[in-house]
Structures are given as C-alpha cells and as structure tokens.
Protein backbone atom coordinates (compact mmCIF):
# COMPACT_ATOMS: atom_id res chain seq x y z
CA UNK A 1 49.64 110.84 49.81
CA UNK A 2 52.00 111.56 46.97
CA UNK A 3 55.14 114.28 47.70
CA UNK A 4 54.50 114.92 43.92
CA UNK A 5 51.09 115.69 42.21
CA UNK A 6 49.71 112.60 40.24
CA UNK A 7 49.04 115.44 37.38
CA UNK A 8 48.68 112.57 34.72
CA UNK A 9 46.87 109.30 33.50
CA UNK A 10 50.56 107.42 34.03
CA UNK A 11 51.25 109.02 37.36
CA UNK A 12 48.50 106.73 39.95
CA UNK A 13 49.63 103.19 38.01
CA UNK A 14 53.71 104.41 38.24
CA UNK A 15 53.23 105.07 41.97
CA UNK A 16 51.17 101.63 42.29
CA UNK A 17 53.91 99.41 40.84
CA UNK A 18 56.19 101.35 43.21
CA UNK A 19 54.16 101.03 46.08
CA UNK A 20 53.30 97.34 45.65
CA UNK A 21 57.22 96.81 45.25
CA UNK A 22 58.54 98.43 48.34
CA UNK A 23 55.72 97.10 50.68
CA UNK A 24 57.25 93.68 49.28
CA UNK A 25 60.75 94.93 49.87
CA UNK A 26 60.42 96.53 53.54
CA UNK A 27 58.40 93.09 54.30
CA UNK A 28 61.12 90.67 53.33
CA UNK A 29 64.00 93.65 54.83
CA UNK A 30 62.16 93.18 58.36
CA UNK A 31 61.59 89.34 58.11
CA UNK A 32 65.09 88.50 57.17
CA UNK A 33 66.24 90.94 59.15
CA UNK A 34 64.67 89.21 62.16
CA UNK A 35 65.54 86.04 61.18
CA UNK A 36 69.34 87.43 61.69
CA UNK A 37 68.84 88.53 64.98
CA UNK A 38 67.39 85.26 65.93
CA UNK A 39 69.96 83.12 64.72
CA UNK A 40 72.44 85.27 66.07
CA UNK A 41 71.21 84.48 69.35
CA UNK A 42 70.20 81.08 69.31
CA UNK A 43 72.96 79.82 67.98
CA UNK A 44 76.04 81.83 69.14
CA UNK A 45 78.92 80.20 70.43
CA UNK A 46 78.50 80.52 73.61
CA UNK A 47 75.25 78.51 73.58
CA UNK A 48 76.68 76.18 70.87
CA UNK A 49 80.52 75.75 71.75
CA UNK A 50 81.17 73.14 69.26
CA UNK A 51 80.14 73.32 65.77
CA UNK A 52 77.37 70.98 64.53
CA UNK A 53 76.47 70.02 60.98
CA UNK A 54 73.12 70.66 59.35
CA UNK A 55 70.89 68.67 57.37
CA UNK A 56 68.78 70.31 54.75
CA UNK A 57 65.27 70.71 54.92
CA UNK A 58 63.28 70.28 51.94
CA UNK A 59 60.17 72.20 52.77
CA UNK A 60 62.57 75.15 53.81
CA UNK A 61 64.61 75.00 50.97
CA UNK A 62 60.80 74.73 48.25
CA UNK A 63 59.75 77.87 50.67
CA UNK A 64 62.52 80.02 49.78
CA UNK A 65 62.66 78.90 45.90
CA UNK A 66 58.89 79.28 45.20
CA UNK A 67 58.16 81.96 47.19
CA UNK A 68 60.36 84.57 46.05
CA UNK A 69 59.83 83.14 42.38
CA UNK A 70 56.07 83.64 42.82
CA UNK A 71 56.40 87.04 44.25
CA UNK A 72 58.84 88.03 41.07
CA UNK A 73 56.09 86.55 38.47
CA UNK A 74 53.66 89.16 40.46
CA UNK A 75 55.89 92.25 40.07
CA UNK A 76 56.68 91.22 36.66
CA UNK A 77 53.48 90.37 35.73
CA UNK A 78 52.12 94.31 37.65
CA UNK A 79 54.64 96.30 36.27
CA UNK A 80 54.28 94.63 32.13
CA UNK A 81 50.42 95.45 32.20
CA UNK A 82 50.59 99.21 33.76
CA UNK A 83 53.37 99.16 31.08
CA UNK A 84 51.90 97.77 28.21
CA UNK A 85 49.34 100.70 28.99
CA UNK A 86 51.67 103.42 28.67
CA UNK A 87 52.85 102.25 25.72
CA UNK A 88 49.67 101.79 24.10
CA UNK A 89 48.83 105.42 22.44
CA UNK A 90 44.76 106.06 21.97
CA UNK A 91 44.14 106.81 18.42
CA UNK A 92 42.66 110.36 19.39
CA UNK A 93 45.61 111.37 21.11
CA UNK A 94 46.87 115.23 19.39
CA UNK A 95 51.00 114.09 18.22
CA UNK A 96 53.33 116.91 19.22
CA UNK A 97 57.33 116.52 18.02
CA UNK A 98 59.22 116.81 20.80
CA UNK A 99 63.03 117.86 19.64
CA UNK A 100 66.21 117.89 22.08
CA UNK A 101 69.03 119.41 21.98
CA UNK A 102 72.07 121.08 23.55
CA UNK A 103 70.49 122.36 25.88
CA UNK A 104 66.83 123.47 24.79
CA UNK A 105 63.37 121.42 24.56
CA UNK A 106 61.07 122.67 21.24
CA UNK A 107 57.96 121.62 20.61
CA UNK A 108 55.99 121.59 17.43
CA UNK A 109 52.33 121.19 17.22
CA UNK A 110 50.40 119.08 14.02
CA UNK A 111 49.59 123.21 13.29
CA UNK A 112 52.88 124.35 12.86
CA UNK A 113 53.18 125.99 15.93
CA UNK A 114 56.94 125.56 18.00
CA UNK A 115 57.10 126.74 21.58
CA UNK A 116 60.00 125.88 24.18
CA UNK A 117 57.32 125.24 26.74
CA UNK A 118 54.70 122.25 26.33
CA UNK A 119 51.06 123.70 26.05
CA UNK A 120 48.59 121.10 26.77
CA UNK A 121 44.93 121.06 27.17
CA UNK A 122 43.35 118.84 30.45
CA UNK A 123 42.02 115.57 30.39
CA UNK A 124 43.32 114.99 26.47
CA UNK A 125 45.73 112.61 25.12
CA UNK A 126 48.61 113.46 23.81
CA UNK A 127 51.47 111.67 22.32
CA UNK A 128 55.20 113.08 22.40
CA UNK A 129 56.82 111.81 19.08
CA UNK A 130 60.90 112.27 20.65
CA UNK A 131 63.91 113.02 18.90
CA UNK A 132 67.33 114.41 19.64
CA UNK A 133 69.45 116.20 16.92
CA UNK A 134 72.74 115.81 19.06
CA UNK A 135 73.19 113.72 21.71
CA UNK A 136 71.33 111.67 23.83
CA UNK A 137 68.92 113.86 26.30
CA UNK A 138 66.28 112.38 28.79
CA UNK A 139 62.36 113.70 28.62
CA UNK A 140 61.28 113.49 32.36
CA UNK A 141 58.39 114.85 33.80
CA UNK A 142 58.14 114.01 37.78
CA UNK A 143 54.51 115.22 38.15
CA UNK A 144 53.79 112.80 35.49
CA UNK A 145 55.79 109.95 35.86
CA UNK A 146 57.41 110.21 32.46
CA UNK A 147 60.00 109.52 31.70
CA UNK A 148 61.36 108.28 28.44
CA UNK A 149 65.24 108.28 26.63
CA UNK A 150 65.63 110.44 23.67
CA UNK A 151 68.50 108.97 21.33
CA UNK A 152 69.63 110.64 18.17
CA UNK A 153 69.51 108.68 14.92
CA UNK A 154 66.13 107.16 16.84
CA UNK A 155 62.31 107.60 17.13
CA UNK A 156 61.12 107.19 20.59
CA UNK A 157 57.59 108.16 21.96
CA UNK A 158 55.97 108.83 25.41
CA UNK A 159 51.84 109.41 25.92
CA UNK A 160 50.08 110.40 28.41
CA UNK A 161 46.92 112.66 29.42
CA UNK A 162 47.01 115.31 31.89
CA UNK A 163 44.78 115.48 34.57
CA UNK A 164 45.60 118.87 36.51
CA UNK A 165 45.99 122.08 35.30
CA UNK A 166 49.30 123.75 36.61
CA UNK A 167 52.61 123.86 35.23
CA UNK A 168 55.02 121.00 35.94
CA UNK A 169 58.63 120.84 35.17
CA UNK A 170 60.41 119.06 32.02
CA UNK A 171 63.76 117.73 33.14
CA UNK A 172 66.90 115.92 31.07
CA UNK A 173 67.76 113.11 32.67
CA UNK A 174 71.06 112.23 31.21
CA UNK A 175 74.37 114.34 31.58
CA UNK A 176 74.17 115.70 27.77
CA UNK A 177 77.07 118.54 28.19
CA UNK A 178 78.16 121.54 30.32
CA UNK A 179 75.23 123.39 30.44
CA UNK A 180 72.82 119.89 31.40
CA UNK A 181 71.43 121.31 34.51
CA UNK A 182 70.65 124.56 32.17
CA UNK A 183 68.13 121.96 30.20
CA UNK A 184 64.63 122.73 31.86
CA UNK A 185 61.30 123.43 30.43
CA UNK A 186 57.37 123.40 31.58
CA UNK A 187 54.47 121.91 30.64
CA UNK A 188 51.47 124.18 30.99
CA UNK A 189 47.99 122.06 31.43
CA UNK A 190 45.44 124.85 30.65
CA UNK A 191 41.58 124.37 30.30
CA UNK A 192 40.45 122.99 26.81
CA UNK A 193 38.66 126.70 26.20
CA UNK A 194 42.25 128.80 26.47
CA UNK A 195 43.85 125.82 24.67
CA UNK A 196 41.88 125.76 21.81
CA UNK A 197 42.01 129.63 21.48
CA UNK A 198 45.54 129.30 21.63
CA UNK A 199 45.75 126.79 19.09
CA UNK A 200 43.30 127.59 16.69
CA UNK A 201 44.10 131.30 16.64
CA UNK A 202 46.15 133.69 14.60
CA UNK A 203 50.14 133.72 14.92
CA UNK A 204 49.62 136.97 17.03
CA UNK A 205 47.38 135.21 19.55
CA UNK A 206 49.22 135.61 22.80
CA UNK A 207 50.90 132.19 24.41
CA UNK A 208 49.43 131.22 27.31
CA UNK A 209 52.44 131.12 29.75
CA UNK A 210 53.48 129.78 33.10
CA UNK A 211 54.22 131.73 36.29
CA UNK A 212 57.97 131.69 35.61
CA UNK A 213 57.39 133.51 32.24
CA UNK A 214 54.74 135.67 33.89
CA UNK A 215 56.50 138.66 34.56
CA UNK A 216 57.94 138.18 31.15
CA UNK A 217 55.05 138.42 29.63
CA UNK A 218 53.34 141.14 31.64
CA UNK A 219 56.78 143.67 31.00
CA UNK A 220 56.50 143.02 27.51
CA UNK A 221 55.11 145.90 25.28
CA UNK A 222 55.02 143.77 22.34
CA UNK A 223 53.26 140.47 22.39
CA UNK A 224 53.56 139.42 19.32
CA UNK A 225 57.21 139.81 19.64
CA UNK A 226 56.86 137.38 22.69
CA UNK A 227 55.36 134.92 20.64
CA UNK A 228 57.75 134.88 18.07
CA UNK A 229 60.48 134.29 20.71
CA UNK A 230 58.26 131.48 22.14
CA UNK A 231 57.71 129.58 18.67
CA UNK A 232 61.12 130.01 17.92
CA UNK A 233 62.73 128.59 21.29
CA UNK A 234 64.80 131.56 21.69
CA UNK A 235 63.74 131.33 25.28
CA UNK A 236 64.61 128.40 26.13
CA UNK A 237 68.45 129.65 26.14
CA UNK A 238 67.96 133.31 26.68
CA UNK A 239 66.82 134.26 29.54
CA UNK A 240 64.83 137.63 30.58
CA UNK A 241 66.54 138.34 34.13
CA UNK A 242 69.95 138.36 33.54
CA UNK A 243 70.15 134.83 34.74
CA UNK A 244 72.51 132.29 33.02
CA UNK A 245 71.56 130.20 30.67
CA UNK A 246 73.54 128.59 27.41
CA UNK A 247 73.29 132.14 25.12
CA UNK A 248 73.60 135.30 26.49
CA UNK A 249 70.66 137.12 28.73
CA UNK A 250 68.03 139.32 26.57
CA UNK A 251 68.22 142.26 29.96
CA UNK A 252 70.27 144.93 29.40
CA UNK A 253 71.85 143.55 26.19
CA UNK A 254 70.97 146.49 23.59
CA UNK A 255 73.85 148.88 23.69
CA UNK A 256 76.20 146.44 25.59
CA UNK A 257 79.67 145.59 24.62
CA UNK A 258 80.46 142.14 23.79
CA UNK A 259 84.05 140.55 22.26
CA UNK A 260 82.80 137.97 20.07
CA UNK A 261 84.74 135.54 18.10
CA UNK A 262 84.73 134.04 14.38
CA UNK A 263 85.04 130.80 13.06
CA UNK A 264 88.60 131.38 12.63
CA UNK A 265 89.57 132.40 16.37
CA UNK A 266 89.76 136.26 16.14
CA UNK A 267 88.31 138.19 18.32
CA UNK A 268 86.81 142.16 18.31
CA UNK A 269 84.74 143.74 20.68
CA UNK A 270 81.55 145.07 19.31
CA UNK A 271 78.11 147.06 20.40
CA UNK A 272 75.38 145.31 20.52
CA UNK A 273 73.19 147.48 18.29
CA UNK A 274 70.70 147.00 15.61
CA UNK A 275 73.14 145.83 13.03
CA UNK A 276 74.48 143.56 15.06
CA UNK A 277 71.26 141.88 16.11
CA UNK A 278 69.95 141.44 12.79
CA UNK A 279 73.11 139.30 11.82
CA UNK A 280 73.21 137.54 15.19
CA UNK A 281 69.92 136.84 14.53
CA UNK A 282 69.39 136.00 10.86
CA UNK A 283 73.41 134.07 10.64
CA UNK A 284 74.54 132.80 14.45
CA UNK A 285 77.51 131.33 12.92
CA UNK A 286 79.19 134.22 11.85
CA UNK A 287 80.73 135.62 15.34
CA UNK A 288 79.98 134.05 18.69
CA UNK A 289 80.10 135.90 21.79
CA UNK A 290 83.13 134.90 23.84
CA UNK A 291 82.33 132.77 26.62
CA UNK A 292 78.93 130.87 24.82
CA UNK A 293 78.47 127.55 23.18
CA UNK A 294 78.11 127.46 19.05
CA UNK A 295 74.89 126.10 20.07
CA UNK A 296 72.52 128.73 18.35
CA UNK A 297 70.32 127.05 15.68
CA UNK A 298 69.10 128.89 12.43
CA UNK A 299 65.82 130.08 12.56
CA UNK A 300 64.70 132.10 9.62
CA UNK A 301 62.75 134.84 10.58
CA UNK A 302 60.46 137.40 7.95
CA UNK A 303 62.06 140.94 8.22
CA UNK A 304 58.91 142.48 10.11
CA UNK A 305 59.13 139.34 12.61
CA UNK A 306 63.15 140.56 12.78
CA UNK A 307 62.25 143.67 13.52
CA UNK A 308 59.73 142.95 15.82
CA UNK A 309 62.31 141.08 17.69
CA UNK A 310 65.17 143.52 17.98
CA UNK A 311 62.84 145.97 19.34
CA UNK A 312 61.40 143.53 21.76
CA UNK A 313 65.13 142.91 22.82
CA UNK A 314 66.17 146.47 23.27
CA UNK A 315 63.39 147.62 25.51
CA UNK A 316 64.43 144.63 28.08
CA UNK A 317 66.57 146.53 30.48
C-alpha cells in the first residue's frame, strides 16, 4: 500500500514504473551481492595461495551483456508508454493557466476566475497550461505524482484527473529564492455539484476552501471580501495567523506601525491605516515595508472591491 494517496489518474502507473524498477534493482543488489560473498570465499588466498589466470567464458560473458540489455529495453520500453500517457491530454480536459512566481502559485480558470489554491472537480480532466514570470519554479504534487518544470520564457503543461476528493499539497521543487520553502499551495478535489456551483456562479459565490483556510473562512464577516483575496492571490503571501510568509501577515496589521522604504532607500515609519492600505494596495511599488521582498504584483482592484478589502483586513486581529 502506498505511504501517499494515489489521488490521481497518473499516480497507480508512476508507482508501477517505480515498483517494477526497484523489484529489478533489490533482485540484481541481492544476486550480485551474493555472488561477492561467494567468491570471496572460494577463492581467498588462503584456499588459492598462488594466483591463477582465467579464461573467459563466452556464455558468461552473452549472460551478462544480454541480460541486463534486455531488462533496460523493458524499463525503457514501461516507463515511455505510462509516459507517452501522461503526456497525451484528452480533448475534454477543462485548461487552467497555472502561473509561478516568487513565491506564489495563481491559477486562472477558462472563466476568468484566479485563485492561489487549485479547485478541481473529481474524476475530470484537467490540463495545467505552466508558466513562470521569473525564474524557474517546480509544479509538484506528491499525491498525484506530478511533477513537471516550469521555465520562464517557456510553455510547459502537466494533465491529469483526480480521483479523490481531499486537498493535497502543491510544492516547488527547485530552490527559486529565499523564501522557496514559503512556495506552497493546495489543490482542493471537490464533488462535480460544489464545483460547478463554484464555477458557474456569481463573483460573490463563496470559494470552496481547504481545511487550512477553514478557520479563515469561518472568522471572516465578509465573504465576498475573502473571495476577492482568493482570486487575487493575495493569500498566497499573506497569511491570516501571523505566520510568515513573503509579505507581511493580514492579523493584527490595521493600526500597526511599520518603517517602510521607497525606491530610493529612505525610510519613515508609518500607521497602517486606511490611507495607507489603499496605496499599498492599489501601487505596491511606492514604499515597501522594511524587511519584505519587492515581490508584490499589481492587481487592479474596483474601489468597492478596495474597500471591501481594507475592511476585511482591519477586522483580522
């Protein structure tokens, strides 16, 4: 039995390859292994004081050339067609843009729709068209078996249809900068019924969530404001408890002073009040609070989905 849930249609033929590949590998370990031992002992010196030449041995010698060769054509030949599968998208799949960057997933739906978590409905296909608009990141999902590079300048893609419902982590996989390990996501496999709710409804329709946005969700007042967040990937680098994460924490920030830097290097210490918020929000470039990455990307927001926001914001305490 798998340590990880086989939550998708790539997982069982992954863990197959892998499977069929170590059997081979513990098999020839222990053979050669005992081979070793035997020799050791048959024909140590003390049994064989002077040293004797050896002729070759032609069947030997065709045993261990075709036999490994054959057993390499076998793995190659496994591994190309469970590969040639995942690479081989079904034309009903739904296409979802998957965008990386320092250090936040976003993902936008053929609707419009951008969350920082993956929503996904069971049992249907879906293809991840990747992209990167820094450096190189990594799109890995263990439960899945996914995992794909994601180069910028490049188009890459991953598909895949998930089987379980659940939510199931989204890792980077390459060392992308000093907030990498800050660079996780979910995706959320939810019955076709909530899905299609989700998608198909208005932009105040609440997002279904995982349990680690839960409580989130639940403490929030406004859920519309929660979806705005969500769409816009603000949560996917500020958190909701105070822990770190590459922009500062949403708790307790209202009324909190900051010192905050411009472009040019000087720095002022500030409250972090309405004012402030709205030109955090609406121009990120403009003063950067000391200790933070630059890393805030502009998302335009209407004034009564601003406002929505900064009230959200200032009832997290």
């Amino acid at each position: 039995m798998p340590i990880l849930p086989q939550a998708s249609s790539a997982a069982g033929r992954v863990d197959s390859v892998f499977l069929f590949i170590l059997i081979i590998c513990v098999i020839f370990l222990v053979l050669i292994t005992a081979a070793l031992i035997i020799l050791l002992f048959k024909y140590n010196r003390k049994r064989h004081p002077k040293a004797v030449d050896i002729e070759g041995n032609a069947w030997l010698e065709t045993a261990w050339t075709v036999i490994p060769t054959v057993l390499f054509l076998l793995m190659f030949v496994y591994g190309w067609t469970n590969f040639s599968y995942m690479r081989e998208t079904p034309r009903d799949a739904m296409v979802i843009d998957a965008t990386a960057r320092q250090w936040a997933w976003s993902f936008q739906y053929p609707n419009g729709k951008r969350t920082s978590e993956l929503f996904l409905a069971q049992n249907k296909p879906v293809k991840l068209e990747l992209h990167s608009l820094d450096v190189i990141h990594g799109f890995f999902v263990p439960a899945f078996r996914i995992k794909e590079d994601v180069v910028p300048g490049q188009n890459n893609y991953t598909w895949f249809v998930p089987t379980q419902l659940g939510g199931f982590d989204i890792e980077c996989t390459v060392i992308c900068g000093v907030s990498h390990a800050l660079m996780l996501s979910k995706v959320i496999v939810v019955p076709v019924e909530d899905f299609e709710q989700w998608y198909f409804g208005n932009e105040g329709a609440p997002t279904p969530v995982s349990n680690k946005t839960a409580v989130t969700a639940e403490a929030a007042s406004n859920a519309s404001a929660l979806n705005i967040l969500n769409q816009k990937s603000c949560l996917a680098c500020h958190s909701m408890d105070g822990s770190p994460m590459v922009g500062p924490s949403f708790k307790g920030l209202y009324g909190k002073r900051q010192i905050v830097t411009s472009p040019q290097g000087r720095e002022r210490e500030i409250a972090v009040d309405e004012a402030y918020l709205s030109t955090a929000i609406q121009d990120p470039a403009v003063e950067i609070v000391k200790g933070y990455p630059p890393a805030m990307p502009d998302n335009p927001l209407t004034a009564a989905e601003l406002q929505q926001v900064i009230q959200y914001i200032e009832s997290v305490k």
